[in-house]
PDB file of N, CA and C in Angstrom:
ATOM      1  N   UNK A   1      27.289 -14.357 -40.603  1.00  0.00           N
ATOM      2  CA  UNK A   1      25.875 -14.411 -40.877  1.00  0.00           C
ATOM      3  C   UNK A   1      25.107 -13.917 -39.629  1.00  0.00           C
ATOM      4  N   UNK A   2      24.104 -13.301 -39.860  1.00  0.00           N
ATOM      5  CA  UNK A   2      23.245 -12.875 -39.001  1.00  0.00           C
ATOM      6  C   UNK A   2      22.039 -13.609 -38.434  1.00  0.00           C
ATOM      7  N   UNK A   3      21.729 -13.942 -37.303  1.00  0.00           N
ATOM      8  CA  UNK A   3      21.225 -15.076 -36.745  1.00  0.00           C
ATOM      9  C   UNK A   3      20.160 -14.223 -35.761  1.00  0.00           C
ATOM     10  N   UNK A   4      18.959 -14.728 -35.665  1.00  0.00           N
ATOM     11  CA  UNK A   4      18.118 -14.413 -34.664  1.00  0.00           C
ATOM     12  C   UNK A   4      17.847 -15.236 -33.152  1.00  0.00           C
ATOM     13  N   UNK A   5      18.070 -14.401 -32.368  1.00  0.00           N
ATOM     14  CA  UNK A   5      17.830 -15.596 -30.814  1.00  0.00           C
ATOM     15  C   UNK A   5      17.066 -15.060 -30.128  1.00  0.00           C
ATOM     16  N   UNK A   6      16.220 -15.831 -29.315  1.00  0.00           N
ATOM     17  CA  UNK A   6      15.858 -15.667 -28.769  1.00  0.00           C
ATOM     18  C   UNK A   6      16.311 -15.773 -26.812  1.00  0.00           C
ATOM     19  N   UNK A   7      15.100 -14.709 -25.868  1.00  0.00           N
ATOM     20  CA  UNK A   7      15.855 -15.074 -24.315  1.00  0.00           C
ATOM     21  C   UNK A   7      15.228 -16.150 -23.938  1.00  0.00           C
ATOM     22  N   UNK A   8      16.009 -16.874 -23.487  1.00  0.00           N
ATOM     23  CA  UNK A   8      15.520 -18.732 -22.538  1.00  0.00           C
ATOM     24  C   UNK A   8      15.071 -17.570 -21.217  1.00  0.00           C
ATOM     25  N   UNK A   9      13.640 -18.134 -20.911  1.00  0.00           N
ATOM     26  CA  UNK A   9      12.873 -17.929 -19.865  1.00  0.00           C
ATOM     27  C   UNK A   9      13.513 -18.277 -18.871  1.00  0.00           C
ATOM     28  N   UNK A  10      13.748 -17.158 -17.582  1.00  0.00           N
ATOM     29  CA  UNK A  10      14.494 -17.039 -16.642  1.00  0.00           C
ATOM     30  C   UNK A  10      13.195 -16.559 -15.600  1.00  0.00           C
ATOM     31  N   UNK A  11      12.940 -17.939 -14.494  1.00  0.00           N
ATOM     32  CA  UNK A  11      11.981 -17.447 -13.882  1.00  0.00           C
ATOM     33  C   UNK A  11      12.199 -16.223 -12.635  1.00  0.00           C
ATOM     34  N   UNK A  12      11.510 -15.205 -11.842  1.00  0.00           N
ATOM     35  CA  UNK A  12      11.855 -14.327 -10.938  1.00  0.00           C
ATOM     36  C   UNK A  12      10.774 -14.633 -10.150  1.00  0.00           C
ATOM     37  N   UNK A  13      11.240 -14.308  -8.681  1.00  0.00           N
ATOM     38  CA  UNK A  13      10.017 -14.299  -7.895  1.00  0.00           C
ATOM     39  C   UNK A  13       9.865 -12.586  -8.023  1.00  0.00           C
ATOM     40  N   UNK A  14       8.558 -12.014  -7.699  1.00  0.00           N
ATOM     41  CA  UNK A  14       8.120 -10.667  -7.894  1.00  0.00           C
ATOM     42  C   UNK A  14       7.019 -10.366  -7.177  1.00  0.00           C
ATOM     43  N   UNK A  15       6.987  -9.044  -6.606  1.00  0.00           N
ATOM     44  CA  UNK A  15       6.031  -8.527  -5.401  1.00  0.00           C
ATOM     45  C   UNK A  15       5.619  -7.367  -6.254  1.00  0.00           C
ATOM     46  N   UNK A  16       4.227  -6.887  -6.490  1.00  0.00           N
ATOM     47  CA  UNK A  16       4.051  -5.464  -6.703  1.00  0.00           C
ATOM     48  C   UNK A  16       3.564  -4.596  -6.064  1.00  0.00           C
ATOM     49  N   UNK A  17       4.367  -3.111  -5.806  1.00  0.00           N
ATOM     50  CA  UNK A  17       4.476  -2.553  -4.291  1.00  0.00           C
ATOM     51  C   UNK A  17       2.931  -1.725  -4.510  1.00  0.00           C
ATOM     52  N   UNK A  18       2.002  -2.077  -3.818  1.00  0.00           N
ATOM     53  CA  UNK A  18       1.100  -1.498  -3.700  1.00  0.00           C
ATOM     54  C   UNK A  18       0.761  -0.637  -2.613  1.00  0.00           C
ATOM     55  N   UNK A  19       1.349   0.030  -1.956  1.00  0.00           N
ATOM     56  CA  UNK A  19       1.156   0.726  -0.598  1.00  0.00           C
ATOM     57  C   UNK A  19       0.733   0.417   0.605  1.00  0.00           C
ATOM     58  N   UNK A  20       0.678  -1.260   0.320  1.00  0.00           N
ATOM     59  CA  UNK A  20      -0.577  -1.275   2.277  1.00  0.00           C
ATOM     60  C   UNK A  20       0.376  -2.234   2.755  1.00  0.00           C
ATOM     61  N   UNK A  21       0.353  -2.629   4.345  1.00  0.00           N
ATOM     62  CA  UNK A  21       1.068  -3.024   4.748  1.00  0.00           C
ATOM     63  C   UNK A  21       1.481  -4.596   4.642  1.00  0.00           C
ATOM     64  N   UNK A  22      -0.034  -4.968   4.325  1.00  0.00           N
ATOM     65  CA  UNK A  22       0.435  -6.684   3.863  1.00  0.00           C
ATOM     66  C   UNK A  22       1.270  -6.772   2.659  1.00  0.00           C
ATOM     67  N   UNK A  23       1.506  -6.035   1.246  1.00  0.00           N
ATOM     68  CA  UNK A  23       2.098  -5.252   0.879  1.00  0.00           C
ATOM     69  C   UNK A  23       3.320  -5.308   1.050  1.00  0.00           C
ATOM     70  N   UNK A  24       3.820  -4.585   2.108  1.00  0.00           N
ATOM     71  CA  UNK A  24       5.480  -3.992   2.838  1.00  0.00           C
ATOM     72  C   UNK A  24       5.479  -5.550   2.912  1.00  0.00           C
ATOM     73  N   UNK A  25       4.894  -6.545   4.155  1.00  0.00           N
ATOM     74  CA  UNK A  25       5.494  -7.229   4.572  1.00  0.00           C
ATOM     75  C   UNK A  25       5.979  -8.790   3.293  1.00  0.00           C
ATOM     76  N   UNK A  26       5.154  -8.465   2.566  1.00  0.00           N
ATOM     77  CA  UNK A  26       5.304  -9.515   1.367  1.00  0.00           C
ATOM     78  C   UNK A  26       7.135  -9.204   1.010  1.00  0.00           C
ATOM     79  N   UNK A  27       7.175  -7.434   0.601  1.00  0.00           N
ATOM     80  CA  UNK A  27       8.523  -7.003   0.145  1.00  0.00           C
ATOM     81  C   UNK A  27       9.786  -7.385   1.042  1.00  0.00           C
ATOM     82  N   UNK A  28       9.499  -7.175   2.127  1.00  0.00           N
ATOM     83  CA  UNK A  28      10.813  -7.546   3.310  1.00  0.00           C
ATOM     84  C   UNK A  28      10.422  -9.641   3.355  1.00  0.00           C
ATOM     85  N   UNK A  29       9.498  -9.644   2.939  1.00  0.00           N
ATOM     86  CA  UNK A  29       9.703 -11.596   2.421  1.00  0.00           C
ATOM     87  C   UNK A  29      10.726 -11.830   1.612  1.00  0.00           C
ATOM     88  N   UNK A  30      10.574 -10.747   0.578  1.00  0.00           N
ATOM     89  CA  UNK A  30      11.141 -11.039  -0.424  1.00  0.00           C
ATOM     90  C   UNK A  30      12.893 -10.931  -0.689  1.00  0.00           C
ATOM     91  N   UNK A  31      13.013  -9.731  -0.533  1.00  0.00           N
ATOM     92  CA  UNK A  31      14.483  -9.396   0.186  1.00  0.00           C
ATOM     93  C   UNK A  31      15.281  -9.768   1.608  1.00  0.00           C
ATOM     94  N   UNK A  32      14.302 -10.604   2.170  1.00  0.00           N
ATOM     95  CA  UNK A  32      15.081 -11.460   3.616  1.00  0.00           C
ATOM     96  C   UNK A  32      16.134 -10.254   3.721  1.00  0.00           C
ATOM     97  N   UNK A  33      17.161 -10.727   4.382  1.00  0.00           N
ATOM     98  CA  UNK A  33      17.936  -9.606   5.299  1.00  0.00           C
ATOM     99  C   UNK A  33      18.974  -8.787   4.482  1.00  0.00           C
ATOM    100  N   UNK A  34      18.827  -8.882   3.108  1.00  0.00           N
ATOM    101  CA  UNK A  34      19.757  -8.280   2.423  1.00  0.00           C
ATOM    102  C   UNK A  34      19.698  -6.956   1.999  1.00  0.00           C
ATOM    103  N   UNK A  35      18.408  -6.504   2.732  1.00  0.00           N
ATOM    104  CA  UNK A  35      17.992  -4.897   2.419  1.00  0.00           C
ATOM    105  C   UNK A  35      17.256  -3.888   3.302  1.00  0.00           C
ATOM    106  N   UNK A  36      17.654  -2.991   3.487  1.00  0.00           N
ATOM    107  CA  UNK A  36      16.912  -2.564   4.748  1.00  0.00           C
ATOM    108  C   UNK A  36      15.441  -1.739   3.710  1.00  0.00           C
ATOM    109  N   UNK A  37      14.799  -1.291   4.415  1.00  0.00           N
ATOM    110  CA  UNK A  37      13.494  -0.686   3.644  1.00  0.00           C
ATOM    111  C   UNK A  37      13.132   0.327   4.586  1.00  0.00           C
ATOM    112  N   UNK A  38      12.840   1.330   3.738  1.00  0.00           N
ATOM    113  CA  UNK A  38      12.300   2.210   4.472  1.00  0.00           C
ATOM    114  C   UNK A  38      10.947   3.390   3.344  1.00  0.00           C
ATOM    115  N   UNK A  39       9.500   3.388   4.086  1.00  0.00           N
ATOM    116  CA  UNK A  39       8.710   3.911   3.695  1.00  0.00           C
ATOM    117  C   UNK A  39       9.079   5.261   3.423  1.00  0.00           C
ATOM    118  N   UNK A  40       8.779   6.261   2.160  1.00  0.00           N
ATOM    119  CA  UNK A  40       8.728   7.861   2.223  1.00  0.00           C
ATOM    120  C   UNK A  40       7.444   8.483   2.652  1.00  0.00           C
ATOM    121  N   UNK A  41       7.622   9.801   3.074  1.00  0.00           N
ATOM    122  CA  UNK A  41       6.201  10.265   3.347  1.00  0.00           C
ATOM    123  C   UNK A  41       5.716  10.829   2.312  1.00  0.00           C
ATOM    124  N   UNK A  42       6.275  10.961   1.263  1.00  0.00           N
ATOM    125  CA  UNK A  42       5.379  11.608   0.429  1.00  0.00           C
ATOM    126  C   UNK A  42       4.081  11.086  -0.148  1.00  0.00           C
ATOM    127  N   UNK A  43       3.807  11.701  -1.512  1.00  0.00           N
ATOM    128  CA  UNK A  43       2.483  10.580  -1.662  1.00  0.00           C
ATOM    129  C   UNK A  43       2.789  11.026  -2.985  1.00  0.00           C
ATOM    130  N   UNK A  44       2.717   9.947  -4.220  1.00  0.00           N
ATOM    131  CA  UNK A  44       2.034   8.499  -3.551  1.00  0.00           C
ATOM    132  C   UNK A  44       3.602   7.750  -2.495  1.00  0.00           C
ATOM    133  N   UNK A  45       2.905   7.135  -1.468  1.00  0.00           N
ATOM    134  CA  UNK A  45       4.200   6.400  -1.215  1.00  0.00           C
ATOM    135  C   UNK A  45       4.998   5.458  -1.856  1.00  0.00           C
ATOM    136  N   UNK A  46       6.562   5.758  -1.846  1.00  0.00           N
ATOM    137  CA  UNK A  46       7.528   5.084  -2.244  1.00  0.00           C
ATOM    138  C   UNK A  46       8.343   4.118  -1.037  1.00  0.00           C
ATOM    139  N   UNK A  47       9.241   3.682  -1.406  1.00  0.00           N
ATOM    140  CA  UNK A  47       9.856   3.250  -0.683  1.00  0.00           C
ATOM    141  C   UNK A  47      11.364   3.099  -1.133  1.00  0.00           C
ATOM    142  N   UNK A  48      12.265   3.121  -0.242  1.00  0.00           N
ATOM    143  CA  UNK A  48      13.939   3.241  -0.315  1.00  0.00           C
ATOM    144  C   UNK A  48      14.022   1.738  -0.045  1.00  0.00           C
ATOM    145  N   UNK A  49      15.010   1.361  -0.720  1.00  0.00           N
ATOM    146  CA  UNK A  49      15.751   0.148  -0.703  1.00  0.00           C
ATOM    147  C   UNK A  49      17.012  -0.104  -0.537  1.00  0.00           C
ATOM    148  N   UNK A  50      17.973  -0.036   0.549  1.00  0.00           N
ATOM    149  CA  UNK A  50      19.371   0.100   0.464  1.00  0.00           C
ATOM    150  C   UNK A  50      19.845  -0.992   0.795  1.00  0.00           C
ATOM    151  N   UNK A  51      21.234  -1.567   0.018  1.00  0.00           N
ATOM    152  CA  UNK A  51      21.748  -2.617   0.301  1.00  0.00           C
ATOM    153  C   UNK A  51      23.233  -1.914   0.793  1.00  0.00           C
ATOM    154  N   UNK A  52      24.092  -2.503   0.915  1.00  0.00           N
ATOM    155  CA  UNK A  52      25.524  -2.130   1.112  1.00  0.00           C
ATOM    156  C   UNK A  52      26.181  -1.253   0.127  1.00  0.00           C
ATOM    157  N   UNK A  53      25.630  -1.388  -0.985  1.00  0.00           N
ATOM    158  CA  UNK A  53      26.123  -0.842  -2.267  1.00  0.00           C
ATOM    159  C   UNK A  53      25.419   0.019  -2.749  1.00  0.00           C
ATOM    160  N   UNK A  54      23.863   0.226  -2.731  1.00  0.00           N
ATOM    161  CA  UNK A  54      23.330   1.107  -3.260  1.00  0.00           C
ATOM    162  C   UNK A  54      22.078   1.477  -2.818  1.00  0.00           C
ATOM    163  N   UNK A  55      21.552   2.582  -2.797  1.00  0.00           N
ATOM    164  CA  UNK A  55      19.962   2.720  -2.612  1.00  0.00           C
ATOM    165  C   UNK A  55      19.043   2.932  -3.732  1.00  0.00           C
ATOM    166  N   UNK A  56      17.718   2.339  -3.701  1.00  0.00           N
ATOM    167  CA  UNK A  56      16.632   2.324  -4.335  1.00  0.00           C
ATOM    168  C   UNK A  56      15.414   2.818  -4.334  1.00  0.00           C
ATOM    169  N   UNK A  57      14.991   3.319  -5.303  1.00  0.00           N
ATOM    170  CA  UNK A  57      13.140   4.065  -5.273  1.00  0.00           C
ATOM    171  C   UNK A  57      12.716   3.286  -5.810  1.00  0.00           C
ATOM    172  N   UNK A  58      11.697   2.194  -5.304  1.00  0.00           N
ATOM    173  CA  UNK A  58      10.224   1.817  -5.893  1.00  0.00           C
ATOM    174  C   UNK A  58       9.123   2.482  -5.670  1.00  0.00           C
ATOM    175  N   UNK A  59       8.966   2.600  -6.562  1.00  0.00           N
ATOM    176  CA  UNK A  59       7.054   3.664  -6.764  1.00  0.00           C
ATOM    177  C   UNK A  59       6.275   2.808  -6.417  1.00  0.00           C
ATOM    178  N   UNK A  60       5.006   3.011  -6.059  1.00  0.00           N
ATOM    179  CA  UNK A  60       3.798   2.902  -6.680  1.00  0.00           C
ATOM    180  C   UNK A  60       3.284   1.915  -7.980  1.00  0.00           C
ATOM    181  N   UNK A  61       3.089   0.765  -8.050  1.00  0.00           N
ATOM    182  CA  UNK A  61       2.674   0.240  -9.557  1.00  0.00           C
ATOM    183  C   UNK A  61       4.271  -0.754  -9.514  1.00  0.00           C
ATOM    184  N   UNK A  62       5.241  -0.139  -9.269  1.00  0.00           N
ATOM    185  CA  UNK A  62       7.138  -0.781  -9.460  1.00  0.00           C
ATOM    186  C   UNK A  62       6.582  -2.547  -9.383  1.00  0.00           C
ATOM    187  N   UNK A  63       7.377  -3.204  -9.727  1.00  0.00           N
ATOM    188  CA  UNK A  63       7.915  -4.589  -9.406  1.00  0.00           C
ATOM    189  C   UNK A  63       9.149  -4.357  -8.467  1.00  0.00           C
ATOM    190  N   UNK A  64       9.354  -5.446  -7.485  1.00  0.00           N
ATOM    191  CA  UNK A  64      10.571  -6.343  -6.860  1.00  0.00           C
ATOM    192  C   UNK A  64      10.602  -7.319  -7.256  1.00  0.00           C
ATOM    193  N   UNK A  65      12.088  -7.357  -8.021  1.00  0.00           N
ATOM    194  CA  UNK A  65      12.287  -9.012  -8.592  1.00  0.00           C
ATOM    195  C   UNK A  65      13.449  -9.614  -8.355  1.00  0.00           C
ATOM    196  N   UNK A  66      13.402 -11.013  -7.562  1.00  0.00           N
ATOM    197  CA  UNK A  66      14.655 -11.781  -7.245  1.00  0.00           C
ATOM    198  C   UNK A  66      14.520 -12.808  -8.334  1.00  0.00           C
ATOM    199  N   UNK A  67      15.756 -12.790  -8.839  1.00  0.00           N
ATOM    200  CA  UNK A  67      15.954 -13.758  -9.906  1.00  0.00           C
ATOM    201  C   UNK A  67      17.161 -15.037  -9.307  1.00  0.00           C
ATOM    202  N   UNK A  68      17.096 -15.851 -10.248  1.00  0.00           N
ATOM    203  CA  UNK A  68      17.829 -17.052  -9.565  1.00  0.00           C
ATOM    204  C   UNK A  68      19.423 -16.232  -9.372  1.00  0.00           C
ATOM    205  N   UNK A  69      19.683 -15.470  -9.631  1.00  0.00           N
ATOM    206  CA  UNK A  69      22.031 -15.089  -9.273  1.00  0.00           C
ATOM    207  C   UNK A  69      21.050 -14.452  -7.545  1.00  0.00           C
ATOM    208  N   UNK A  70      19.482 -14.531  -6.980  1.00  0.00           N
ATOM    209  CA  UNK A  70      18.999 -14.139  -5.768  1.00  0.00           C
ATOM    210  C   UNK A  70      19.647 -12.130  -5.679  1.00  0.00           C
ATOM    211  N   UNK A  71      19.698 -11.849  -6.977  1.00  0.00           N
ATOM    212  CA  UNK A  71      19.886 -10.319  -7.524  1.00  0.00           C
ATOM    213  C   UNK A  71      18.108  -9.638  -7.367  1.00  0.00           C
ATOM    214  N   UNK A  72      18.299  -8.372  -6.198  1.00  0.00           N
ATOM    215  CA  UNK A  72      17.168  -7.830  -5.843  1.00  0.00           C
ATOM    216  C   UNK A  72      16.936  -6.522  -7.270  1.00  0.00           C
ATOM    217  N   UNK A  73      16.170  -6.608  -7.875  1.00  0.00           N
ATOM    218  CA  UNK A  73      15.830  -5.335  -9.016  1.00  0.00           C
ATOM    219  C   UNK A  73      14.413  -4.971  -9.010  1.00  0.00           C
ATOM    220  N   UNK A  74      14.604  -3.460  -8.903  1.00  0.00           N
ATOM    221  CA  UNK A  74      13.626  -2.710  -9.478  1.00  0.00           C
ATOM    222  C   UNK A  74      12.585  -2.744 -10.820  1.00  0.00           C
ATOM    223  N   UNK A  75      11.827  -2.906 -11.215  1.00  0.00           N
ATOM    224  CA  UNK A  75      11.179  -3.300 -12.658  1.00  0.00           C
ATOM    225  C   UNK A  75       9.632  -2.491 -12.598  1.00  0.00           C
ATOM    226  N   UNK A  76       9.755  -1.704 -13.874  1.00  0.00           N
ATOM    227  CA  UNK A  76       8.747  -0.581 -13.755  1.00  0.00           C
ATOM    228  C   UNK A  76       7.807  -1.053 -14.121  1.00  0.00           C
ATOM    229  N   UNK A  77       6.129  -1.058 -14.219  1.00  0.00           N
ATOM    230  CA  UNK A  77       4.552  -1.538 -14.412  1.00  0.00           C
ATOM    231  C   UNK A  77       4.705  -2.182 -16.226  1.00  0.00           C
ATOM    232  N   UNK A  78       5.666  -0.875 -16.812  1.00  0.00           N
ATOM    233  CA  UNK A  78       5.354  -1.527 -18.211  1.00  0.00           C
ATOM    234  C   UNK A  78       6.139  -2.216 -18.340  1.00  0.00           C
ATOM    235  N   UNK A  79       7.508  -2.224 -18.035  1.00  0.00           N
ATOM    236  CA  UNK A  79       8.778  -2.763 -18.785  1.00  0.00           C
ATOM    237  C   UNK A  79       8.353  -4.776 -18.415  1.00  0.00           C
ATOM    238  N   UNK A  80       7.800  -4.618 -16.665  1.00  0.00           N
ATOM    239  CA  UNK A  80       7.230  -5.742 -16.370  1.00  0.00           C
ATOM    240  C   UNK A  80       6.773  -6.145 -17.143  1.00  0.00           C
ATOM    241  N   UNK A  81       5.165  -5.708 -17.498  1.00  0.00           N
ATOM    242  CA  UNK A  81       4.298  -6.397 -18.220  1.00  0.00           C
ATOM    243  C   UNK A  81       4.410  -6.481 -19.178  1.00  0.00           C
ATOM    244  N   UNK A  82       5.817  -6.123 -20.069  1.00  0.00           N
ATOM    245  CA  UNK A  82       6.427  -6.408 -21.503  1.00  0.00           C
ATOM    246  C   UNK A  82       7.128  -7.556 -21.588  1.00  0.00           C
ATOM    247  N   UNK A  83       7.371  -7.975 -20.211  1.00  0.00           N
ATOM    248  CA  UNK A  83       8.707  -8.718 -20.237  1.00  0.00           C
ATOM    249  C   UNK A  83       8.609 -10.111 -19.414  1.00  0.00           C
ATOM    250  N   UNK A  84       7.497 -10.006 -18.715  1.00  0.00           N
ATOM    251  CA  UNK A  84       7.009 -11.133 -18.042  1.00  0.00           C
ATOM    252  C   UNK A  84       5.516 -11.998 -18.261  1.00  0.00           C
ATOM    253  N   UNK A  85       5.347 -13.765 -17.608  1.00  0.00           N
ATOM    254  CA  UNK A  85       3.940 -13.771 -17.351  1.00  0.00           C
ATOM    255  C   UNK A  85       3.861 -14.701 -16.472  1.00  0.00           C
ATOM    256  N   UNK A  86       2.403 -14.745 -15.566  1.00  0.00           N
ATOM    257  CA  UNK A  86       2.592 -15.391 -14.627  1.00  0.00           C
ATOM    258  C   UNK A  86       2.529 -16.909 -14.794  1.00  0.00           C
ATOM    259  N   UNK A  87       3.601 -17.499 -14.029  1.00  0.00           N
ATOM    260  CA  UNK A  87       3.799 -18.984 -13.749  1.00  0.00           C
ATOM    261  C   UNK A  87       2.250 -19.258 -13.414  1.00  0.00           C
ATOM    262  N   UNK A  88       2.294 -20.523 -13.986  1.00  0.00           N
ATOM    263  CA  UNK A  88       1.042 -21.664 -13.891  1.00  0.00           C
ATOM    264  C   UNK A  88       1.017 -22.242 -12.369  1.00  0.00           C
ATOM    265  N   UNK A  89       2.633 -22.107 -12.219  1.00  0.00           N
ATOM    266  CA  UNK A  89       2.535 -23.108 -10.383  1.00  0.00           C
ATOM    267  C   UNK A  89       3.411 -22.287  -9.564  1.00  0.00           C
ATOM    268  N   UNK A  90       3.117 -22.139  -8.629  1.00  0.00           N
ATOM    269  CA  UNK A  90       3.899 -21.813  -7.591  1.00  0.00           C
ATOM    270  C   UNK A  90       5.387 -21.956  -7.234  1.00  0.00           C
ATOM    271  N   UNK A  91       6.302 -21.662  -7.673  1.00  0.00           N
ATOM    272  CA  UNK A  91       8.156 -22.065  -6.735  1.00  0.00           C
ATOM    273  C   UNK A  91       8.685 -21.089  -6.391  1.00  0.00           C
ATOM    274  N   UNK A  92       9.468 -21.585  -5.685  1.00  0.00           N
ATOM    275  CA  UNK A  92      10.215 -20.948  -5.534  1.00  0.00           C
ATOM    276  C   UNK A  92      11.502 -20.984  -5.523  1.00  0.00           C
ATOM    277  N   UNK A  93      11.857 -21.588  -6.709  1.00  0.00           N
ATOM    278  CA  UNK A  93      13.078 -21.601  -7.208  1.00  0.00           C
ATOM    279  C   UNK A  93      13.236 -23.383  -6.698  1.00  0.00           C
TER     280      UNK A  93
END
């Protein structure tokens, strides 16, 4: 039989990269020492995200999201705002 389910709400902490430097420093909050970062020059500015295993482009508008496995992901303006909403209170886990 075919059954409908739903996803159990899985909270993330999340930064959205807006280009200025209070900004950057929120993102390197967020990823503590598990990622190095580095600004591009192009424009609009992006930014690289490399861990041991892989490197990353966040745009402009992007989400950073640590979820409770403390897994760093990329999450684009819409897929976000399809898929998330903001907590009533503050945690952090």
């Amino acid at each position: 039989m075919i059954k409908t389910y739903t996803t159990l709400p899985i909270p993330v902490l999340a930064v959205q990269w807006n280009g200025t430097k209070q900004n950057l420093n929120d993102i390197i909050d967020l990823v503590e020492d598990d990622y190095s970062i580095r600004i591009t020059n192009g424009s609009p500015r992006a930014l690289l995200i490399e861990s041991d295993a892989e490197l990353d482009i966040i745009e402009l508008g992007d989400y950073l999201t640590r979820g409770l496995d403390d897994e760093i992901e990329i999450c684009s303006l819409r897929v976000f705002e399809e898929n998330y909403i903001l907590d009533d209170e503050e945690s952090y886990f």
